[in-house]
Structures are given as structure tokens and as C-alpha cells.
C-alpha atoms as a PDB file:
ATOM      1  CA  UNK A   1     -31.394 -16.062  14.383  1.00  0.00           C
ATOM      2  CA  UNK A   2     -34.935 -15.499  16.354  1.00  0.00           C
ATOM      3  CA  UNK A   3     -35.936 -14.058  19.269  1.00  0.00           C
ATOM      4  CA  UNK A   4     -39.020 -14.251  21.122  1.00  0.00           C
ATOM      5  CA  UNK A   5     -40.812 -11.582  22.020  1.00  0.00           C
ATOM      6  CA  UNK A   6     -43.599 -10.427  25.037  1.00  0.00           C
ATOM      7  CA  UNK A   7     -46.604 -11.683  23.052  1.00  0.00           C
ATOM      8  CA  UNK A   8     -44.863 -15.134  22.685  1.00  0.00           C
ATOM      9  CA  UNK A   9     -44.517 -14.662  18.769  1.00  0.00           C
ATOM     10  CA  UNK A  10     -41.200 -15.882  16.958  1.00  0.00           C
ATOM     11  CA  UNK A  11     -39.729 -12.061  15.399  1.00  0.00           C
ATOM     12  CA  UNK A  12     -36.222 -12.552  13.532  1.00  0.00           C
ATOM     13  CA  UNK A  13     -33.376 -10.761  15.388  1.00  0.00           C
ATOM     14  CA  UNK A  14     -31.951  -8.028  12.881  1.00  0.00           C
ATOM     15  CA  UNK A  15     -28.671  -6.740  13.577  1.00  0.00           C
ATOM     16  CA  UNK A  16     -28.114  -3.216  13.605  1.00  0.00           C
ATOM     17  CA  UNK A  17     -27.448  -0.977  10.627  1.00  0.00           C
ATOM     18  CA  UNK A  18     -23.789   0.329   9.798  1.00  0.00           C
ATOM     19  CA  UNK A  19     -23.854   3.517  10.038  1.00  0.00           C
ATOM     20  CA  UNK A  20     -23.540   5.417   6.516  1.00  0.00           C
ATOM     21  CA  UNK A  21     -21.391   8.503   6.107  1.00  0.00           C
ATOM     22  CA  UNK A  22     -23.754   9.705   3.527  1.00  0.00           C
ATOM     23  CA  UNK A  23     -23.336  10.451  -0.430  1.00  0.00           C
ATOM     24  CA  UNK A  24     -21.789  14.006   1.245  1.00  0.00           C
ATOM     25  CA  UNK A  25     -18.194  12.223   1.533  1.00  0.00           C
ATOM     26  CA  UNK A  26     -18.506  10.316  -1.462  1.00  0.00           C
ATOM     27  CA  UNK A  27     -15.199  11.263  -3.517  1.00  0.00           C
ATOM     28  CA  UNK A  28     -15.069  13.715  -6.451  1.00  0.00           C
ATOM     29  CA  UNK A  29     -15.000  11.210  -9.704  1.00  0.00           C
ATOM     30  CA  UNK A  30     -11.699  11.203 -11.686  1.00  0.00           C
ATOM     31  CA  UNK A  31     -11.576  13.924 -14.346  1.00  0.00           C
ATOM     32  CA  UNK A  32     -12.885  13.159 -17.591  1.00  0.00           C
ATOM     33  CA  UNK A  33     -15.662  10.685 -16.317  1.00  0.00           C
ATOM     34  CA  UNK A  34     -19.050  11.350 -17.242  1.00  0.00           C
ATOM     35  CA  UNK A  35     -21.077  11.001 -13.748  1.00  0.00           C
ATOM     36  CA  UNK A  36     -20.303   9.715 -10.471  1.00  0.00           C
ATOM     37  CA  UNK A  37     -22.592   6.490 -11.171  1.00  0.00           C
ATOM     38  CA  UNK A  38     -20.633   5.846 -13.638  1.00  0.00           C
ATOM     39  CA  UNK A  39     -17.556   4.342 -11.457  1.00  0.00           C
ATOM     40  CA  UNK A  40     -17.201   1.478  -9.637  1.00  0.00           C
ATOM     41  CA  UNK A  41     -16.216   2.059  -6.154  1.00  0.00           C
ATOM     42  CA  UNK A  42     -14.710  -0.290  -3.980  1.00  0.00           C
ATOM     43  CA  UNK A  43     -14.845   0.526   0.090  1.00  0.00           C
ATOM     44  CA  UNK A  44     -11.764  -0.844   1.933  1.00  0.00           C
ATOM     45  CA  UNK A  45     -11.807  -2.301   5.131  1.00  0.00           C
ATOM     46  CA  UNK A  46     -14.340  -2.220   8.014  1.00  0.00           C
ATOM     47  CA  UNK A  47     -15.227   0.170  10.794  1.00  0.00           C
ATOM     48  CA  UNK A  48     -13.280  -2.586  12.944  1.00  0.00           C
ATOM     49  CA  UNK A  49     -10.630  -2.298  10.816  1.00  0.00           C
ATOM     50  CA  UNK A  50     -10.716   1.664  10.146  1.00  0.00           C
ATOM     51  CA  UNK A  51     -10.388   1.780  13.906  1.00  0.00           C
ATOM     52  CA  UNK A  52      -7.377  -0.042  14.377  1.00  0.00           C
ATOM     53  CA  UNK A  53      -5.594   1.674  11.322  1.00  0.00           C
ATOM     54  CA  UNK A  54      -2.925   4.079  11.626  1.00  0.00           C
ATOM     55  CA  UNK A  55      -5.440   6.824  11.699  1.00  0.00           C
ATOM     56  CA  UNK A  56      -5.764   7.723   8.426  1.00  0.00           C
ATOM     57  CA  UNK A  57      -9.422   8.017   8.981  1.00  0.00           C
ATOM     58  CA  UNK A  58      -8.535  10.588  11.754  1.00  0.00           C
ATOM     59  CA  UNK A  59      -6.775  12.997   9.158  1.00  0.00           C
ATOM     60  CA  UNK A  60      -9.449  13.126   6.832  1.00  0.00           C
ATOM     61  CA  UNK A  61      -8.298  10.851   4.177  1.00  0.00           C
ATOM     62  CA  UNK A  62     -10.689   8.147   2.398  1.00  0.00           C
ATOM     63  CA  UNK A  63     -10.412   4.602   1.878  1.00  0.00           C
ATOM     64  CA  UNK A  64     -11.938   4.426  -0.879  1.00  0.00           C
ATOM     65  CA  UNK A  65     -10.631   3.129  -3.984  1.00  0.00           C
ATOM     66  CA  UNK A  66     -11.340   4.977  -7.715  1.00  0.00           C
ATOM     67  CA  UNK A  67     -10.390   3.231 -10.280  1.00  0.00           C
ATOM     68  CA  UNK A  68      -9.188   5.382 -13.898  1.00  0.00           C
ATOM     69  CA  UNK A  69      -8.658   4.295 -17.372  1.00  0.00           C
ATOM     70  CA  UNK A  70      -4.907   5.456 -18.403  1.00  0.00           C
ATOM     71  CA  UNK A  71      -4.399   4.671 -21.825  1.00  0.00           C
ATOM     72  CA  UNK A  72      -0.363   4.049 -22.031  1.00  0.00           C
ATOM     73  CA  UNK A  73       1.935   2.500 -25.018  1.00  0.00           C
ATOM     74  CA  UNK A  74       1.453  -1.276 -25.016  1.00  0.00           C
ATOM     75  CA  UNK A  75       5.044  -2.056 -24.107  1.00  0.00           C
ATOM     76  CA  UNK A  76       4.706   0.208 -21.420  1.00  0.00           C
ATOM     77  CA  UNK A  77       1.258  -1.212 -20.461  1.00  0.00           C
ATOM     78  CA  UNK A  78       2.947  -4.790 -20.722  1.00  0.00           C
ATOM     79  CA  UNK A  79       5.568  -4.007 -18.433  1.00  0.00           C
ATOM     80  CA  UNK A  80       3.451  -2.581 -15.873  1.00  0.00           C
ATOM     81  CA  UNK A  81       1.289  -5.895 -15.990  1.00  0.00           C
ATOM     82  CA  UNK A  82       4.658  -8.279 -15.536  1.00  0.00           C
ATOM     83  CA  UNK A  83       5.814  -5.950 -12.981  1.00  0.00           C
ATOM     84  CA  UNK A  84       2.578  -6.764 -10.892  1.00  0.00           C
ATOM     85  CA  UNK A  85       2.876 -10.236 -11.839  1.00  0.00           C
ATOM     86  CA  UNK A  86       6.324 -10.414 -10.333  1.00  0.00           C
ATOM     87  CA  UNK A  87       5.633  -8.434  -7.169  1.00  0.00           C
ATOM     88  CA  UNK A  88       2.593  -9.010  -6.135  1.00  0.00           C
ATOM     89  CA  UNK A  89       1.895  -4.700  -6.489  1.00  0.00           C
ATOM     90  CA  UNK A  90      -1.434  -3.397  -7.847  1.00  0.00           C
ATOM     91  CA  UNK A  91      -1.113  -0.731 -10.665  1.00  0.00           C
ATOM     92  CA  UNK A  92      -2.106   1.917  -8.543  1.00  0.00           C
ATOM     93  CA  UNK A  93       1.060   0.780  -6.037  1.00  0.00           C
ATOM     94  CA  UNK A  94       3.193   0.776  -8.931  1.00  0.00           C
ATOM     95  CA  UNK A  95       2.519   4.002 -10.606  1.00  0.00           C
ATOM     96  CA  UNK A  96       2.889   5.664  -7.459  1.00  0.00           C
ATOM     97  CA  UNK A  97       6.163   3.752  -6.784  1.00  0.00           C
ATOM     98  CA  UNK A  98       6.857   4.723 -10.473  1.00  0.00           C
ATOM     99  CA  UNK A  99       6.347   8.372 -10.241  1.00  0.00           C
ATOM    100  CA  UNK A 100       8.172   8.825  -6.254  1.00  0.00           C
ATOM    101  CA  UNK A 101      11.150   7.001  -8.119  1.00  0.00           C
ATOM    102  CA  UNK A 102      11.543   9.462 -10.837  1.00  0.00           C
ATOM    103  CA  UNK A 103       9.816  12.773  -9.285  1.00  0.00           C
ATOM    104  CA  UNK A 104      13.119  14.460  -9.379  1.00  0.00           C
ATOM    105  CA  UNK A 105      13.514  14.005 -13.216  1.00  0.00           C
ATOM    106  CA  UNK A 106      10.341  14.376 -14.103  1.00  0.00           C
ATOM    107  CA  UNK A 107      10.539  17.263 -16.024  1.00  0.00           C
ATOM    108  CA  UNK A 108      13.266  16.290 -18.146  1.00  0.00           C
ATOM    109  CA  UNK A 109      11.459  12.762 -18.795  1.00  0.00           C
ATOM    110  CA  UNK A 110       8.068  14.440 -20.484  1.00  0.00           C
ATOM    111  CA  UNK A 111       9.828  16.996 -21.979  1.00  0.00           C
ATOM    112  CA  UNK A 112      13.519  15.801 -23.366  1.00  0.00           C
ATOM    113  CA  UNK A 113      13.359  19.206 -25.567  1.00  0.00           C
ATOM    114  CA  UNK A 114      13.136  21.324 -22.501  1.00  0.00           C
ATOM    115  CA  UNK A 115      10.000  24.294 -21.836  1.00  0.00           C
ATOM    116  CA  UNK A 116       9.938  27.090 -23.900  1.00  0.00           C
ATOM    117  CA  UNK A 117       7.641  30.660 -22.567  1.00  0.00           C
ATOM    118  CA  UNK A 118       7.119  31.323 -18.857  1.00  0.00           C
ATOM    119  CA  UNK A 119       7.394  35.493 -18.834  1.00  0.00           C
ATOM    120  CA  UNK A 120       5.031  36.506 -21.543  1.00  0.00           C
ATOM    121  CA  UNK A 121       3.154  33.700 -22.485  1.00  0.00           C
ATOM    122  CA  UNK A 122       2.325  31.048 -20.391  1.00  0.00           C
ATOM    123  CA  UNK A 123       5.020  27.944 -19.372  1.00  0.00           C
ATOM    124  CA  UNK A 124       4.966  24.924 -22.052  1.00  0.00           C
ATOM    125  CA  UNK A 125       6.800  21.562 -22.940  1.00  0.00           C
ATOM    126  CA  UNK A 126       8.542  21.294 -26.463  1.00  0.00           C
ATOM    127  CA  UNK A 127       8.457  17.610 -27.526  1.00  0.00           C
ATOM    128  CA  UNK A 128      12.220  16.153 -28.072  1.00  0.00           C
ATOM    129  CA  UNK A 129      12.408  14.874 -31.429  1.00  0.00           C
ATOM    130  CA  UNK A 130       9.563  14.268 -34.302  1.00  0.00           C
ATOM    131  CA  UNK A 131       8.129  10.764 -34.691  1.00  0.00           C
ATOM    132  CA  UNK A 132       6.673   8.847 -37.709  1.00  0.00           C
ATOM    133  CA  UNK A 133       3.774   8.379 -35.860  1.00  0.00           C
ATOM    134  CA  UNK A 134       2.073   8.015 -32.626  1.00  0.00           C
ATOM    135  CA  UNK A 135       2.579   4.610 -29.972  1.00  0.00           C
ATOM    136  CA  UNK A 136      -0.462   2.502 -30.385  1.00  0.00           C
ATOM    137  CA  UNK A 137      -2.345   2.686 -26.751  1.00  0.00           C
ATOM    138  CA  UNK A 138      -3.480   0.362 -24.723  1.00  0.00           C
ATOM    139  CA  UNK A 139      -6.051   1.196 -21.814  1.00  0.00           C
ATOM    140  CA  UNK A 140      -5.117   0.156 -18.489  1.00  0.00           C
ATOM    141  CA  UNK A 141      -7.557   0.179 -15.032  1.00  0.00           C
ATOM    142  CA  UNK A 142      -5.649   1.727 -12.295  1.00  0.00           C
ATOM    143  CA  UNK A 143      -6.878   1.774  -8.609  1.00  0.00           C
ATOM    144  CA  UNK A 144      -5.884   5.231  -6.154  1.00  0.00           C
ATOM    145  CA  UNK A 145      -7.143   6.918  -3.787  1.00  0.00           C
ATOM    146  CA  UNK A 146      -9.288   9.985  -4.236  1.00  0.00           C
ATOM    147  CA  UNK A 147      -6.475  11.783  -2.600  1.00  0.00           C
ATOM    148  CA  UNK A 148      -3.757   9.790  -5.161  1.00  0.00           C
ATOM    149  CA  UNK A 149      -5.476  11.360  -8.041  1.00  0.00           C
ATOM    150  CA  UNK A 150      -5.644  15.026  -6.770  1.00  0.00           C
ATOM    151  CA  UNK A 151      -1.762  14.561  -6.495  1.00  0.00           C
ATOM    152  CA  UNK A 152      -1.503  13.272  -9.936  1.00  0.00           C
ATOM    153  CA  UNK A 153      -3.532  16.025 -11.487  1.00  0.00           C
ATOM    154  CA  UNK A 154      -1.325  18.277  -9.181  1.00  0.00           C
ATOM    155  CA  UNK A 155       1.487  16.987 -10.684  1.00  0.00           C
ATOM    156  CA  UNK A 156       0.201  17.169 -14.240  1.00  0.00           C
ATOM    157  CA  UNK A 157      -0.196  20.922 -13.660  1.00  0.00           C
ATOM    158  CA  UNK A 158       3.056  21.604 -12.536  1.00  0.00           C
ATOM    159  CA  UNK A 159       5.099  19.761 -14.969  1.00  0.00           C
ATOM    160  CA  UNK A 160       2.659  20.603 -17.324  1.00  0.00           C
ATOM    161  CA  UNK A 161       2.018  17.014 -18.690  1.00  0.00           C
ATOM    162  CA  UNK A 162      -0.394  17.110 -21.761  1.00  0.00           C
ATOM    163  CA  UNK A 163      -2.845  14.389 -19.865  1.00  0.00           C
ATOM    164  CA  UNK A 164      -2.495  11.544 -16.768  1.00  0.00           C
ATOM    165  CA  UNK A 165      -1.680   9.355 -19.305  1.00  0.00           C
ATOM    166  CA  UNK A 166       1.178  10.775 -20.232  1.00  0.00           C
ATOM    167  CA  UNK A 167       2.757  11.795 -16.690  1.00  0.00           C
ATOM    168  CA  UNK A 168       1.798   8.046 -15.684  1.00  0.00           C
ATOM    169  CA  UNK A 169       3.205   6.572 -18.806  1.00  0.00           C
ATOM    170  CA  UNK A 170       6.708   8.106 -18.759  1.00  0.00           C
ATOM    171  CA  UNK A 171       7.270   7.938 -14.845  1.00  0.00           C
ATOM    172  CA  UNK A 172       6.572   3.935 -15.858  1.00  0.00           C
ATOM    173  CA  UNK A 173       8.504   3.866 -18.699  1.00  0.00           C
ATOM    174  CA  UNK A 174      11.713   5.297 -16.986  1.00  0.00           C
ATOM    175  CA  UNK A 175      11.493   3.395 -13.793  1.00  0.00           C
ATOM    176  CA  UNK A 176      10.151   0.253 -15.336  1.00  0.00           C
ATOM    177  CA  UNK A 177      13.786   0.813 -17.691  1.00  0.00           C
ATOM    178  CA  UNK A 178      11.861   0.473 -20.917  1.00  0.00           C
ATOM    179  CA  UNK A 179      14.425   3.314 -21.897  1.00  0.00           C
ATOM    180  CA  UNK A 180      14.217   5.003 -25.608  1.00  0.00           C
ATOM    181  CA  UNK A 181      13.062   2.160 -27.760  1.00  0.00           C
ATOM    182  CA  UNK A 182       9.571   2.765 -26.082  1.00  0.00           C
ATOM    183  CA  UNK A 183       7.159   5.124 -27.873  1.00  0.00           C
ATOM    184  CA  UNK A 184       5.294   6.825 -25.274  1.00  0.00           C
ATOM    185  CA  UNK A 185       2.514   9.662 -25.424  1.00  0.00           C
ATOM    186  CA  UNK A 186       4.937  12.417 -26.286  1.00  0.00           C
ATOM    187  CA  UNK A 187       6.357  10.337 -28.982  1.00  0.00           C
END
């Protein structure tokens, strides 16, 4: 599109700049990643769009998509790819369906054998029963948002999950109902 100007000449018409928010409110990468170049980040939506939202942009809370390598027991990792197959859900949907479902049990579900310290030494998982040898892992790219990981790592803490991995793998394991013939992290 051109426009002419005073002098007569033919000057292009340039539409205004979005405004930037600046590399300031660009999210924390995911633990374990090596820079913040380093991930691909996907921006959802436009300002249109962030306008007519239900004002999650008013609270504070990013858009923005990080995506995270979680390396889970194939069957497991299987069963989270037919899952999204069948319903349409990304990974990130269904891990965070996966862990709501199960939040309540969580504790029981990394750590059949119960926790063991908590008044001298510090709080700790015991494994349920001794394998032959560790599920074979497969990695699988999962989408959240910034905030979606903080919970995650949150929730890692508190239940005191040896990795995301793990947390993320048996919340999908128990709702997906891949039950006990599933090797998982802990396994």
C-alpha cells in the first residue's frame, strides 16, 4: 500500500509497530535447560485477542507457551500420544488433566512404600518394591505455561518426586489406567 506525500513522491505506507513488552517479561526457562535461547517459544494469541480474553492478562499471567522434554516409560509415553489422538488434547492439557485427576493420591502413587524421616533428617520417598531393571524412556515435548511449570516443580517439592519426569509420568500412568504392568521412573 502507498501513499503520497507533500513533495508528490510515492513513500510506502508502513503500519505501525506492535508494541513489545520487552525481554523483561520473557519467562524463566524450564529447569534443567541450558539458556533461554535455547527454547522455542511460541506467543499465543493477539493483542485483539488478549483483550477480549477472560483477563488473564489482567492478573499477571503469560500466554506464552514453554515447551519441556519429560522423558517417561514408552507405554506410558504411548498412551499419552493415543490419548491426544482420541481427544483432540495437547500433552500439556493432558498432564495437567492427569495430575488434577490424581492430586489427592499422589503421594501414595510415587511412593507405594510410603516416606520414611521427617523429624531428624529431612522427609523422603522409599521406592515400593525392587525391579530387575529400569523402564526404557522415551522423551516426550510437552507445552505449559510458565506458570504450569512453577506448579509442577511446586508439586515435585512437596511430594518430593525424584524429577518432573517422574511426578508427570505416574499422575499419567494412573489416570491414563496403565495400572501395575507399567514400569515407570520409580520402577
Amino acid at each position: 500500500m502507498r501513499t503520497e506525500s507533500a513533495e508528490g513522491v510515492d513513500v510506502p505506507k508502513i503500519p505501525p509497530a506492535r508494541p513489545s513488552l520487552g525481554a523483561a517479561f520473557m519467562p524463566r526457562p524450564p529447569a534443567g535447560s541450558t539458556s533461554a535461547d535455547s527454547a522455542e517459544v511460541v506467543e499465543l494469541g493477539s493483542k485483539d485477542e488478549e483483550e477480549q480474553s477472560s483477563g488473564a492478562a489482567e492478573l499477571g499471567h503469560d500466554d506464552t507457551i514453554v515447551p519441556s522434554t519429560v522423558h517417561l516409560a514408552v507405554a506410558v509415553a504411548q498412551g499419552l500420544v493415543q490419548a491426544s489422538k482420541r481427544t483432540g488434547r495437547t500433552h500439556g492439557e493432558l498432564v495437567i488433566t492427569a495430575i488434577e485427576d490424581v492430586h489427592s493420591d499422589l503421594e501414595s502413587l510415587l511412593f507405594p512404600g510410603g516416606k520414611i524421616g521427617g523429624n531428624l533428617f529431612r522427609a523422603r520417598g522409599v521406592g515400593g518394591k525392587p525391579s530387575e531393571g529400569k523402564a526404557e524412556k522415551k522423551g516426550v515435548t510437552v507445552g505449559l505455561y510458565a506458570d504450569d511449570w512453577v506448579i509442577i516443580d511446586q508439586l515435585k517439592d512437596q511430594f518430593k518426586a525424584r524429577s518432573r519426569s517422574h511426578l508427570i509420568g505416574t499422575a499419567l500412568k494412573a489416570h491414563l489406567g496403565l495400572g501395575a504392568t507399567t514400569r515407570t521412573e520409580s520402577d
